[in-house]
C-alpha atoms as a PDB file:
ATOM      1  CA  UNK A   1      15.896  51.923  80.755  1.00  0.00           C
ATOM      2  CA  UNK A   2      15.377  48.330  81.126  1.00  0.00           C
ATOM      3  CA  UNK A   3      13.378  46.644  77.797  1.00  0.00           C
ATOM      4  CA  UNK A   4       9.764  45.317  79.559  1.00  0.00           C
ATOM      5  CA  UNK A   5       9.776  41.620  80.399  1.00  0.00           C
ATOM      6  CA  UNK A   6       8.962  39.139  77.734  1.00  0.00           C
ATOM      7  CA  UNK A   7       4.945  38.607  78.200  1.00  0.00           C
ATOM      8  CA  UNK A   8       5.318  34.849  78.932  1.00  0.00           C
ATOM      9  CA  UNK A   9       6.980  36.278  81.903  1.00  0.00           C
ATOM     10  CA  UNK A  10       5.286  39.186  83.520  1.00  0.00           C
ATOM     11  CA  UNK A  11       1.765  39.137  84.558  1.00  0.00           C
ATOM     12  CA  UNK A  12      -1.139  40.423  81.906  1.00  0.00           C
ATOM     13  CA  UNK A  13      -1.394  44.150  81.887  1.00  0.00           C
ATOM     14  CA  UNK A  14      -4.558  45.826  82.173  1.00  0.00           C
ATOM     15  CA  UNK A  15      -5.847  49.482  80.706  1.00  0.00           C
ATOM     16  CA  UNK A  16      -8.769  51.177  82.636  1.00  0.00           C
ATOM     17  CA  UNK A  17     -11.207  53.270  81.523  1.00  0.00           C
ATOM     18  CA  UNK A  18     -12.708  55.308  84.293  1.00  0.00           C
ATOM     19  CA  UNK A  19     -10.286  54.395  87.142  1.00  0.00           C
ATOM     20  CA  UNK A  20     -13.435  55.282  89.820  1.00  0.00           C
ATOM     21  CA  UNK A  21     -14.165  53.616  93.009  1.00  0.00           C
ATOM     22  CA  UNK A  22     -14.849  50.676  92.081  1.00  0.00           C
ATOM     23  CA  UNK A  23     -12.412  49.822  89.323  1.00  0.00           C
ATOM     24  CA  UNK A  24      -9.654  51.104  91.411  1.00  0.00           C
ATOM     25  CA  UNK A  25     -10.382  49.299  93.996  1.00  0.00           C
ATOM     26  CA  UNK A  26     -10.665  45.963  91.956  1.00  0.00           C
ATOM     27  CA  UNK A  27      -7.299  47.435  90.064  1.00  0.00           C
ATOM     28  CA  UNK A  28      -5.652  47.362  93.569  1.00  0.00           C
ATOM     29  CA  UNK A  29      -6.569  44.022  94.447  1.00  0.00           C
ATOM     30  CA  UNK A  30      -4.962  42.652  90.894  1.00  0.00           C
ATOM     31  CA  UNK A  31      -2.010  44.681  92.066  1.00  0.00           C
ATOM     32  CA  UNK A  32      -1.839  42.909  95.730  1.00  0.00           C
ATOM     33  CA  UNK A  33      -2.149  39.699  93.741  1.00  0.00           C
ATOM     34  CA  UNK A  34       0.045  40.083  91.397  1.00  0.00           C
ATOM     35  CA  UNK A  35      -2.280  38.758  88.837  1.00  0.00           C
ATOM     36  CA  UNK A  36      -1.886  41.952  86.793  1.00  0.00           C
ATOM     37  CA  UNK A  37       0.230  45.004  85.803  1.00  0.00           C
ATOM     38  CA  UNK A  38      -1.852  48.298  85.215  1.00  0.00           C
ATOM     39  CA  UNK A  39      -1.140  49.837  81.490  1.00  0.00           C
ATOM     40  CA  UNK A  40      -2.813  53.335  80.766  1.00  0.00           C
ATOM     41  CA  UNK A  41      -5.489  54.651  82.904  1.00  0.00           C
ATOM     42  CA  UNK A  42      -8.003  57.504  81.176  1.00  0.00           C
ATOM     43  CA  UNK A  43     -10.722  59.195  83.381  1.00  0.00           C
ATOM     44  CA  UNK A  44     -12.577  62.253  82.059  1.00  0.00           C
ATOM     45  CA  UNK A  45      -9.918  64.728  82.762  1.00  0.00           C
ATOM     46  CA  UNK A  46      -6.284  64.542  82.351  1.00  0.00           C
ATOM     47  CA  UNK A  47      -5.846  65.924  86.444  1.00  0.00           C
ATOM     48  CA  UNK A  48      -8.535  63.059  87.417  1.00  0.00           C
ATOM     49  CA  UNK A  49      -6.229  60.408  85.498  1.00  0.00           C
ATOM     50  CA  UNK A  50      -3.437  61.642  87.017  1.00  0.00           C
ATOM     51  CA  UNK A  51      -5.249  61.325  90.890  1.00  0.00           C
ATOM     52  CA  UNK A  52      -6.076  57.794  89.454  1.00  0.00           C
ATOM     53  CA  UNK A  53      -2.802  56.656  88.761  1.00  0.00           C
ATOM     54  CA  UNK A  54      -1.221  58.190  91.969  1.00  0.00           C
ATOM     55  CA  UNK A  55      -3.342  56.345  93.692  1.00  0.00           C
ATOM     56  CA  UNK A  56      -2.497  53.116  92.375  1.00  0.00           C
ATOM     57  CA  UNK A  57       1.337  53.695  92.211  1.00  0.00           C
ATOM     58  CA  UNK A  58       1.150  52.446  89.411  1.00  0.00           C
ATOM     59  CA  UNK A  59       0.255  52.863  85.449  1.00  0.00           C
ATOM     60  CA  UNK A  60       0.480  55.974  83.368  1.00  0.00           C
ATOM     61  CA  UNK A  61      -2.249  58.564  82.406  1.00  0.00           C
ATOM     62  CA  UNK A  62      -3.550  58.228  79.363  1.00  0.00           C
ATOM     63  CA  UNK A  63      -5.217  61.447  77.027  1.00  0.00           C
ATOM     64  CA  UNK A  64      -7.590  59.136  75.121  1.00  0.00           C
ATOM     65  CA  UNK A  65      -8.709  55.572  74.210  1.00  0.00           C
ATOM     66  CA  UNK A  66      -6.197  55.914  70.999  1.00  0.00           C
ATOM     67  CA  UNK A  67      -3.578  56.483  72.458  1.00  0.00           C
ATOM     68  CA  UNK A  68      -3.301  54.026  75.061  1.00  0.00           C
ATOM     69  CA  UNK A  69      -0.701  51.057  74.315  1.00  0.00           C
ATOM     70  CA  UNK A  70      -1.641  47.518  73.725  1.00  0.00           C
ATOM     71  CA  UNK A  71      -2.737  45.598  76.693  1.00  0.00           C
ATOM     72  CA  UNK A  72      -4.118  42.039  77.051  1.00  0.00           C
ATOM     73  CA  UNK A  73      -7.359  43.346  79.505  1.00  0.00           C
ATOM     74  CA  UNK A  74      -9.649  46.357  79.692  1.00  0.00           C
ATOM     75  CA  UNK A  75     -11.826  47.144  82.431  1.00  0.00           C
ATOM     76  CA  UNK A  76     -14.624  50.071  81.544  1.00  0.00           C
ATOM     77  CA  UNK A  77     -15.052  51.112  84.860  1.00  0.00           C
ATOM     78  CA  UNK A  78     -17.080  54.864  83.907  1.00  0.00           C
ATOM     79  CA  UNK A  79     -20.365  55.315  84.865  1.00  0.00           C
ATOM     80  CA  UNK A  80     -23.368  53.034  83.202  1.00  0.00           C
ATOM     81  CA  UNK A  81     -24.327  56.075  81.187  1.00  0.00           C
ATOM     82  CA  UNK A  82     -20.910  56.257  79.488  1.00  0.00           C
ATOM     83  CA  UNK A  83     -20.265  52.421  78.799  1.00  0.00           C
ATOM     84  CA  UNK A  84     -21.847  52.370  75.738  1.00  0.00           C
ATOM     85  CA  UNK A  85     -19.934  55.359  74.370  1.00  0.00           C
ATOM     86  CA  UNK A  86     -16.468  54.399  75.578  1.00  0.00           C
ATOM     87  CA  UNK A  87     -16.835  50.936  73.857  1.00  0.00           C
ATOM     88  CA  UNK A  88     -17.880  52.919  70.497  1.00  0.00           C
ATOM     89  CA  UNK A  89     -14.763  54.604  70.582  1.00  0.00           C
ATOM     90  CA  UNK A  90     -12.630  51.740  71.649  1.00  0.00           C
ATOM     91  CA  UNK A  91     -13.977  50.213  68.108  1.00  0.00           C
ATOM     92  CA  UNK A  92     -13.099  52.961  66.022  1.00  0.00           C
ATOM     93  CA  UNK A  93     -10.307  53.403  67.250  1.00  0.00           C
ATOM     94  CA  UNK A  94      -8.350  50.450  68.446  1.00  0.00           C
ATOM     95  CA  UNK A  95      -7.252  47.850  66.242  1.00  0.00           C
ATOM     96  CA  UNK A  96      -5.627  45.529  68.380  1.00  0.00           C
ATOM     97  CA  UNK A  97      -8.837  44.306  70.178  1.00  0.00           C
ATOM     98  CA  UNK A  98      -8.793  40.673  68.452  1.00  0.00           C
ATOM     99  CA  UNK A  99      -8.605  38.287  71.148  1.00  0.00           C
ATOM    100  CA  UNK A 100      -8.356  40.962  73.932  1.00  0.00           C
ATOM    101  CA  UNK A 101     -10.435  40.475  77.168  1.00  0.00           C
ATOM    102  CA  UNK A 102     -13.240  43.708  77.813  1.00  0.00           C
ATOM    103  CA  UNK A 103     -15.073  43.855  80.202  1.00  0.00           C
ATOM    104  CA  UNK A 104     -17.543  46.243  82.269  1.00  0.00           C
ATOM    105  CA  UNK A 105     -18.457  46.566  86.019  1.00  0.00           C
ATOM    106  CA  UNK A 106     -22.434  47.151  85.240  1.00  0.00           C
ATOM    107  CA  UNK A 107     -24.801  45.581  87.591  1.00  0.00           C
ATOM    108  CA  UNK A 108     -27.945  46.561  85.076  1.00  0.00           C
ATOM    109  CA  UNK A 109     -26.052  45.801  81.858  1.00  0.00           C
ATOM    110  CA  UNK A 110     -24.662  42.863  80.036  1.00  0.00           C
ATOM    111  CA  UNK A 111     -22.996  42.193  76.796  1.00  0.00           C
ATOM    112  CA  UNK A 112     -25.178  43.924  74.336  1.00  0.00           C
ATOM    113  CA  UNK A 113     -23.945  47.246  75.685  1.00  0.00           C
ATOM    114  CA  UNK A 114     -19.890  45.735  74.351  1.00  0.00           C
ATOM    115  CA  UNK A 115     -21.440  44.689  70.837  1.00  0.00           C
ATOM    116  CA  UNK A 116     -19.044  47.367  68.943  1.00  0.00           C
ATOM    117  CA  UNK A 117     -16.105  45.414  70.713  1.00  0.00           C
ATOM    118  CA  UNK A 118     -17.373  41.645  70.177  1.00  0.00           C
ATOM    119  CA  UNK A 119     -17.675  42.045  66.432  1.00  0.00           C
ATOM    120  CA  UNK A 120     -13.688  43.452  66.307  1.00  0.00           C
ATOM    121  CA  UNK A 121     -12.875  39.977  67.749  1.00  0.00           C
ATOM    122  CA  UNK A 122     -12.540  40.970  71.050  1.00  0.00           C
ATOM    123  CA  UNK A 123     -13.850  38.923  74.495  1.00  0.00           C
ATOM    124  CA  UNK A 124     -16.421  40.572  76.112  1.00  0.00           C
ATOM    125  CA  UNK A 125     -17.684  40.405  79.482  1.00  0.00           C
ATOM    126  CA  UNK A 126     -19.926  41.696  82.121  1.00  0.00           C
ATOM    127  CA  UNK A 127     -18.603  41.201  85.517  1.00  0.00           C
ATOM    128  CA  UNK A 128     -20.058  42.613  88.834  1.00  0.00           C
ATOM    129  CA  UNK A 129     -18.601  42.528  92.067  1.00  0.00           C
ATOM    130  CA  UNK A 130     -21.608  42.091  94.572  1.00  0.00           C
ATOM    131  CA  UNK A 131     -20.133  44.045  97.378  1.00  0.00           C
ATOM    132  CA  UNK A 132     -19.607  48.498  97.813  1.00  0.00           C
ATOM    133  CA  UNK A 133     -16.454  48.960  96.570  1.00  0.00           C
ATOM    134  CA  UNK A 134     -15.948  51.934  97.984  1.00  0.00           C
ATOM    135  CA  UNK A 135     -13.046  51.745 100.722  1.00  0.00           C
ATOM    136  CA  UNK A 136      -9.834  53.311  99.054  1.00  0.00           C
ATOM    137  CA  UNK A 137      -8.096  50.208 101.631  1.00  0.00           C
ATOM    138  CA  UNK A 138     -10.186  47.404 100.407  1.00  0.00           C
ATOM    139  CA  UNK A 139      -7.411  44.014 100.762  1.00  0.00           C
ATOM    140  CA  UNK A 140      -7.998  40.229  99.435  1.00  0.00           C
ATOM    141  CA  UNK A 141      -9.181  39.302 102.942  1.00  0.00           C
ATOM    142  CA  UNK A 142     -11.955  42.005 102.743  1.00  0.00           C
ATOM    143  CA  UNK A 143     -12.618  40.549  99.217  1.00  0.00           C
ATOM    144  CA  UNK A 144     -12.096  37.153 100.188  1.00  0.00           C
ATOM    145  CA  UNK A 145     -15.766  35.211  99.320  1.00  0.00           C
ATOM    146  CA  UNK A 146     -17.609  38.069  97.586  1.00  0.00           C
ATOM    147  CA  UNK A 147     -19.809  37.130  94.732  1.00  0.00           C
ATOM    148  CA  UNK A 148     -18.857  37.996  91.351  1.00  0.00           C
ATOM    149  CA  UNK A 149     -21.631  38.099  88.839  1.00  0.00           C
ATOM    150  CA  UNK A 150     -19.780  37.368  85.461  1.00  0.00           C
ATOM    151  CA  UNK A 151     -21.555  36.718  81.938  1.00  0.00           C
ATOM    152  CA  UNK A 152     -19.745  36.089  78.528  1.00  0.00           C
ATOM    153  CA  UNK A 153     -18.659  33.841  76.150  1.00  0.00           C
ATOM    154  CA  UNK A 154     -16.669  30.853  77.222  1.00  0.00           C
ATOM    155  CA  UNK A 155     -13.432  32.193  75.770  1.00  0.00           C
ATOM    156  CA  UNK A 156     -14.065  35.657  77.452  1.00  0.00           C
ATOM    157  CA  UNK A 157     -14.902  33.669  81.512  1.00  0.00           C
ATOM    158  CA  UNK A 158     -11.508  31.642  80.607  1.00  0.00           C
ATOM    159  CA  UNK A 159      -9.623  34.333  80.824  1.00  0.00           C
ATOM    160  CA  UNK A 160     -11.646  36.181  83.478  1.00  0.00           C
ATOM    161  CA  UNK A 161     -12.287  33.785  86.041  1.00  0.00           C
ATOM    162  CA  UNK A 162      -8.741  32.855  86.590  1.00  0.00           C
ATOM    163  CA  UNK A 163      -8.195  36.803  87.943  1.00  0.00           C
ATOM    164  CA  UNK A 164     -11.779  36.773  90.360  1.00  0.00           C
ATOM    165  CA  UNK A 165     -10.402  33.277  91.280  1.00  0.00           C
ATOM    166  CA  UNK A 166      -6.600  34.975  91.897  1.00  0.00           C
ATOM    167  CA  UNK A 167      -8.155  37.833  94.535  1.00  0.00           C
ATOM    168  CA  UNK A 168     -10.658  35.238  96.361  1.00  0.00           C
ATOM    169  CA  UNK A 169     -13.763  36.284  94.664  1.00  0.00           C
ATOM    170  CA  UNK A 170     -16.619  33.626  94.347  1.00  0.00           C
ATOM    171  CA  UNK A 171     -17.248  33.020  90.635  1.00  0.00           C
ATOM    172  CA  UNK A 172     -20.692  32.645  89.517  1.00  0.00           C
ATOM    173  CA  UNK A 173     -21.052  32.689  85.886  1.00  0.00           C
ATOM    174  CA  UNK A 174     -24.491  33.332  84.384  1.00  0.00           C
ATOM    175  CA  UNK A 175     -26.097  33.495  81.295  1.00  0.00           C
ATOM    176  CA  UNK A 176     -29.135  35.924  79.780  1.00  0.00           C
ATOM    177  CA  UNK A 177     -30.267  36.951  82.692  1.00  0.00           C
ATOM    178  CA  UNK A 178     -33.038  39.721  82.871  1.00  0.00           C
ATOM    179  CA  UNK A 179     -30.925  42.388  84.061  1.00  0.00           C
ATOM    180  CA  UNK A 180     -33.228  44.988  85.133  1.00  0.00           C
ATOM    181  CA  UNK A 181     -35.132  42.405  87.772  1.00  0.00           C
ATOM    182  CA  UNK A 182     -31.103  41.303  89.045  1.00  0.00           C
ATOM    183  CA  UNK A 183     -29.804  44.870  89.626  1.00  0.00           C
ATOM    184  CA  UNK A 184     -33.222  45.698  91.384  1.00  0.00           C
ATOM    185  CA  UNK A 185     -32.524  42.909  93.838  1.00  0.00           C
ATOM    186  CA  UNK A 186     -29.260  43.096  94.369  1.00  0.00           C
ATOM    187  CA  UNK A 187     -29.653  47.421  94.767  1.00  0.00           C
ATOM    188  CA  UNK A 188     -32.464  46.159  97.619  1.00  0.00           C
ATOM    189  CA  UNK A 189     -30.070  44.209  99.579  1.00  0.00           C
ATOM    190  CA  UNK A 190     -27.740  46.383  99.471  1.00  0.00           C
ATOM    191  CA  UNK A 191     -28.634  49.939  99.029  1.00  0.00           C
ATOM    192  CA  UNK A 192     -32.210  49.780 100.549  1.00  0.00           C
ATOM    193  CA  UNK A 193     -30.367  47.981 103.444  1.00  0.00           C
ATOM    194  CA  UNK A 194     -28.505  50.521 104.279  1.00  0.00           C
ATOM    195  CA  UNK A 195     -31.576  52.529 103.997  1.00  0.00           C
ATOM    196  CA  UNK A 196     -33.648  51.039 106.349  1.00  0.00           C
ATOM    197  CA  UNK A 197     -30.819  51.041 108.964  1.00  0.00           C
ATOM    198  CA  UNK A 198     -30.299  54.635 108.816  1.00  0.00           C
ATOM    199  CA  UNK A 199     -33.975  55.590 109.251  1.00  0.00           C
ATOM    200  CA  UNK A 200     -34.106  52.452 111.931  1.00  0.00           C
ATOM    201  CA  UNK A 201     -31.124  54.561 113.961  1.00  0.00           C
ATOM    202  CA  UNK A 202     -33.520  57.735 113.379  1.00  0.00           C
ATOM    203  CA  UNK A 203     -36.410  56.170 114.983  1.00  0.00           C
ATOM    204  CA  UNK A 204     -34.111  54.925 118.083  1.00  0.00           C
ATOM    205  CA  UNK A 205     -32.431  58.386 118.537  1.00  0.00           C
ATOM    206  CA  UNK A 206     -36.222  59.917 118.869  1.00  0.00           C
ATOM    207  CA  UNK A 207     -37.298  56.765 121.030  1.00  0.00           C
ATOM    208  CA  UNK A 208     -34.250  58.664 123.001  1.00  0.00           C
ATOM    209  CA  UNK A 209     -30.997  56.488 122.505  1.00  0.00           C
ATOM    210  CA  UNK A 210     -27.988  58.454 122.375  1.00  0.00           C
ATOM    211  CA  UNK A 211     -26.750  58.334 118.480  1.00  0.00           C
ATOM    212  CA  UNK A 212     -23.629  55.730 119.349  1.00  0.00           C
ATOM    213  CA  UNK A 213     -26.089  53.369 120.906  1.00  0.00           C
ATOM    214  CA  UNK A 214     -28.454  53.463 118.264  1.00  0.00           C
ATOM    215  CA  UNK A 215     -25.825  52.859 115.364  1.00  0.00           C
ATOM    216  CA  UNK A 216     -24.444  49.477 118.098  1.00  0.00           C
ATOM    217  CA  UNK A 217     -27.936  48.340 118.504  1.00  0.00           C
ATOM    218  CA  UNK A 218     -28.823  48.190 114.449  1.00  0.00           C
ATOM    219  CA  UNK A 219     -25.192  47.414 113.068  1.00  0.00           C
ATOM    220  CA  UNK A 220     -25.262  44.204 116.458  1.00  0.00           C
ATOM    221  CA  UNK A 221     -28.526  43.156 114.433  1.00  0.00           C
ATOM    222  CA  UNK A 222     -27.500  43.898 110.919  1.00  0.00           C
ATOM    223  CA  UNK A 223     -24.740  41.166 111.748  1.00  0.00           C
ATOM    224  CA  UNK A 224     -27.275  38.974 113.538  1.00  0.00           C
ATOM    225  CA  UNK A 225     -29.007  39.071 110.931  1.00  0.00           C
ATOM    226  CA  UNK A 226     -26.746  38.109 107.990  1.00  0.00           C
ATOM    227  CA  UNK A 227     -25.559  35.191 110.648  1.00  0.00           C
ATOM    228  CA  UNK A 228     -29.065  33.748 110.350  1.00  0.00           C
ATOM    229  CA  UNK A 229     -29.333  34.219 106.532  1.00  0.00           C
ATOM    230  CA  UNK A 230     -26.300  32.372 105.956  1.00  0.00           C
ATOM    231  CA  UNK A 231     -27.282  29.726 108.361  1.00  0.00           C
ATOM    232  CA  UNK A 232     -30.803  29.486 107.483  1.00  0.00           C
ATOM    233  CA  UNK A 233     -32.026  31.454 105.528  1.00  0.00           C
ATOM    234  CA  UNK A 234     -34.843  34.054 105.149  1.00  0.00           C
ATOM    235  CA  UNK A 235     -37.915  31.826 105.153  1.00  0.00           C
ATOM    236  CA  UNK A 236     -36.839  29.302 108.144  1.00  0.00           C
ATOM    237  CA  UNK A 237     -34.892  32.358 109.761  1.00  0.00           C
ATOM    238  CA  UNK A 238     -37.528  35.208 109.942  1.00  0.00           C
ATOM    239  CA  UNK A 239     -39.318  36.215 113.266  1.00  0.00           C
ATOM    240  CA  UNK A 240     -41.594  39.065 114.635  1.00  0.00           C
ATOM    241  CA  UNK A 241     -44.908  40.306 115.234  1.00  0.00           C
ATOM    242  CA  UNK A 242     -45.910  39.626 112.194  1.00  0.00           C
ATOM    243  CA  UNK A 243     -44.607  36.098 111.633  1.00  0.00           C
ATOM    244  CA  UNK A 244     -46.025  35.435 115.144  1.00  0.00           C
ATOM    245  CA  UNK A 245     -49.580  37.044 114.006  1.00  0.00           C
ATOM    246  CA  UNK A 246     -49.242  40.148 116.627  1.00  0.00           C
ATOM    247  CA  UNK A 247     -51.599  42.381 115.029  1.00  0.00           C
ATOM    248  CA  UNK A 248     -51.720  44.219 118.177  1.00  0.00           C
ATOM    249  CA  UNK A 249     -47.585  44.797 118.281  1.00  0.00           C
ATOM    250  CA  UNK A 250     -47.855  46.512 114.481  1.00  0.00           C
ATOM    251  CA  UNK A 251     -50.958  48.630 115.753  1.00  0.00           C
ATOM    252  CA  UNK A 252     -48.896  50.240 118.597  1.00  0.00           C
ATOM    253  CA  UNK A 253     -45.393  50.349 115.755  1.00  0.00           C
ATOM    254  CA  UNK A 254     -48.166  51.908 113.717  1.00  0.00           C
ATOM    255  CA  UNK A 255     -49.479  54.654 116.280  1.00  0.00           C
ATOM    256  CA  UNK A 256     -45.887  55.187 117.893  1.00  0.00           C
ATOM    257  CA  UNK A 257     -44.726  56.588 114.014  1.00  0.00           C
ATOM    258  CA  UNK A 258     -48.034  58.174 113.779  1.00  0.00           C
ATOM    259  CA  UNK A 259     -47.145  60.556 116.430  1.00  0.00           C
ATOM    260  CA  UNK A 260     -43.163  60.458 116.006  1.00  0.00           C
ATOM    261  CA  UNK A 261     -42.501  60.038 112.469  1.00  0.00           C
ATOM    262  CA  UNK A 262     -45.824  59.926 110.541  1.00  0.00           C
ATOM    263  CA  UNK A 263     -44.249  60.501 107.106  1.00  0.00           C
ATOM    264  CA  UNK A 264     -42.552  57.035 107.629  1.00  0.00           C
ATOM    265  CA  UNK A 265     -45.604  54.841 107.968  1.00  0.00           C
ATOM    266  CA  UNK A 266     -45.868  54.382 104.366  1.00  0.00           C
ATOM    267  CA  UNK A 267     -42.556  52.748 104.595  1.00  0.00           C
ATOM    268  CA  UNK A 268     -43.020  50.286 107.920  1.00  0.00           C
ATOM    269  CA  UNK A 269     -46.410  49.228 106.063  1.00  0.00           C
ATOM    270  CA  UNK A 270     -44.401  48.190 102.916  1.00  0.00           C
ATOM    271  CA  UNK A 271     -41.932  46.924 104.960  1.00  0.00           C
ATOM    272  CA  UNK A 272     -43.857  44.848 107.032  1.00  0.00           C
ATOM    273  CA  UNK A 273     -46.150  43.485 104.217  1.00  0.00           C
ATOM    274  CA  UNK A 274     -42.793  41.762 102.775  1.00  0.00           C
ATOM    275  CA  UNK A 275     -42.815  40.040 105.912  1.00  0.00           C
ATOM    276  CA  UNK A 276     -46.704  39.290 105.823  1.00  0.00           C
ATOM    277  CA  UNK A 277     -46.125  38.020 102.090  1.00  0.00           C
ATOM    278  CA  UNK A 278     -43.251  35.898 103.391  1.00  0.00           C
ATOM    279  CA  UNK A 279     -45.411  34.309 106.412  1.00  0.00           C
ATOM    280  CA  UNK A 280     -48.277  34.160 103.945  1.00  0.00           C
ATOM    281  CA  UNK A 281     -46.272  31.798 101.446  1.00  0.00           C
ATOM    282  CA  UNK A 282     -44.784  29.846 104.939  1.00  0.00           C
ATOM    283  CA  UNK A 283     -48.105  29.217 105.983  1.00  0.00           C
ATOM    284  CA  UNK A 284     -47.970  30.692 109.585  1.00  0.00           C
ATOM    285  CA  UNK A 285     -51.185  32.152 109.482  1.00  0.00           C
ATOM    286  CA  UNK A 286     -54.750  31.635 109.265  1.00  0.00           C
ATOM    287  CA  UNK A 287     -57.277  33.274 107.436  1.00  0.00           C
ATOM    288  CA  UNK A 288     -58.249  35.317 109.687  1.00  0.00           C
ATOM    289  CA  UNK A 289     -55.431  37.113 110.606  1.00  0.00           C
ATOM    290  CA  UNK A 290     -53.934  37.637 107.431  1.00  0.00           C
ATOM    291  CA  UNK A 291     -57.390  39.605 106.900  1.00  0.00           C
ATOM    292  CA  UNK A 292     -56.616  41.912 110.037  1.00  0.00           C
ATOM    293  CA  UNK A 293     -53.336  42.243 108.808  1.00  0.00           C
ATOM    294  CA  UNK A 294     -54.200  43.553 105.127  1.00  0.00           C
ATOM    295  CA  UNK A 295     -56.475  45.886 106.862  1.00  0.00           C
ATOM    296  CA  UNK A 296     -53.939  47.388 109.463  1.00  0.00           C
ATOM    297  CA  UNK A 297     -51.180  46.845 106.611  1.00  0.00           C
ATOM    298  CA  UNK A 298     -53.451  48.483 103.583  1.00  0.00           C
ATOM    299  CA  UNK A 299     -52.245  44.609 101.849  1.00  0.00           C
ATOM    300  CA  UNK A 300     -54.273  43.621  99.092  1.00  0.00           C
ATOM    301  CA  UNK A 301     -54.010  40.122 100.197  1.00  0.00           C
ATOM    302  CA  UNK A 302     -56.289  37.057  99.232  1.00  0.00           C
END
């Protein structure tokens, strides 16, 4: 067997800790890069770390934190609930973390949740991807321009940003952010999305579109949509019956899911009063009918 390359000349190699979704898919994108070579990869069982590795043709299974070799990068891609855990072991265990780049995929946590690995020298980071990384196929043109949330200390983005920057990722770098109010946002466009377009195709199947039309029809304005945010954005790009002051338009909405769909009126109401608060703040409407509107709306406007 071949001795490995000196490591001034092979790319960094990374360990994962819960080689999921997303960290695999993130993993695989390092690997189309060549920014990175994958170490040890340890999921919860020895079979799932196995599937993991297989996947990424790459890397070798791992039985636990210990026993994984040296590596310049660790991603903790587990679940939020197990972050904190994961990074207690890797400080009792490992004592080659001095210098070493860790980082999490978290959305709703930063560094505090790595403190067990910051104070055994190591650079910690909380990076997140704003984008589903779901699709096994995911390549650097899919990836190309998605946001990536990244906090940590200027030693630990050094050494980060140069592998977002290496699979096209945008690189936006923040600091003590609240991170309960940014994962709630960024779950809303997102998740919620998605949400609202799967009860939307609902509603259009029982207005009596057959179910391809009705997924062509939202996913047409879904992209429409995201068009005008990106050329406009939401407060100079938002129209309706509501922006317009249609009172009469949301009445028959209103009495159309009262007979179809009445458990979803709850729903359009708070749906629509984000658009009300929206025209409210633009000024489009007077007094009046933003008072017919947070009486047909239930609002509790002023």
């Amino acid at each position: 067997m071949l001795p490995d390359a000196p490591a001034e000349q092979r790319a960094p190699r990374l360990n994962i800790v819960g080689c999921g979704r997303a960290a695999g898919s993130l993993a695989r994108l390092w690997l189309q890069a060549e920014t990175l070579t994958i170490g040890a990869v340890l999921n919860r069982s020895r079979a799932s770390s196995e599937r993991a590795v297989r996947a990424l043709g790459t890397g070798e299974p791992a039985v636990s934190i210990a026993a994984m070799p040296a590596a310049e990068c660790w991603l903790i891609g587990t679940s939020d609930g197990q972050i904190e855990a994961v990074s207690a072991a890797m400080g009792e265990t490992r004592r080659d973390l001095d210098g070493v780049l860790v980082f999490h995929l978290a959305g709703r946590f930063g560094l505090e949740i790595l403190e067990s690995l910051a104070v055994r020298g190591a650079l910690v980071a909380a990076l997140h991807p704003v984008r589903s990384l779901t699709h096994d196929h995911l390549s650097l043109d899919d990836f190309a321009g998605t946001a990536c949330v990244a906090e940590g200390s200027e030693a630990a983005l050094a050494r980060l940003e140069p592998l977002i920057r290496s699979i096209g990722g945008l690189w936006l770098p923040v600091r003590n952010i609240e991170r309960g109010l940014y994962h709630a946002a960024v779950s809303i466009v997102s998740n919620v999305t998605k949400g609202v377009a799967w009860k939307a195709q609902k509603w259009l199947e029982h207005a009596g579109l057959p179910e391809s039309t009705s997924a062509a029809v939202t996913h047409q304005l879904l992209g429409s949509t995201v068009e005008d945010l990106a050329r406009a954005g939401a407060r100079h790009s938002i129209t309706g019956p509501v922006v317009r002051g249609d009172t009469r338009t949301i009445e028959a909405h209103l009495r159309a899911l009262e007979s179809a769909y009445p458990h979803d009126i709850d729903v359009y109401r708070i749906l629509a009063r984000t658009v009300l608060e929206l025209a409210r703040e633009r000024g489009d409407l007077d007094a009046a009918t933003l008072q017919r509107f947070d009486v047909l709306l239930g609002g509790g406007g002023s």
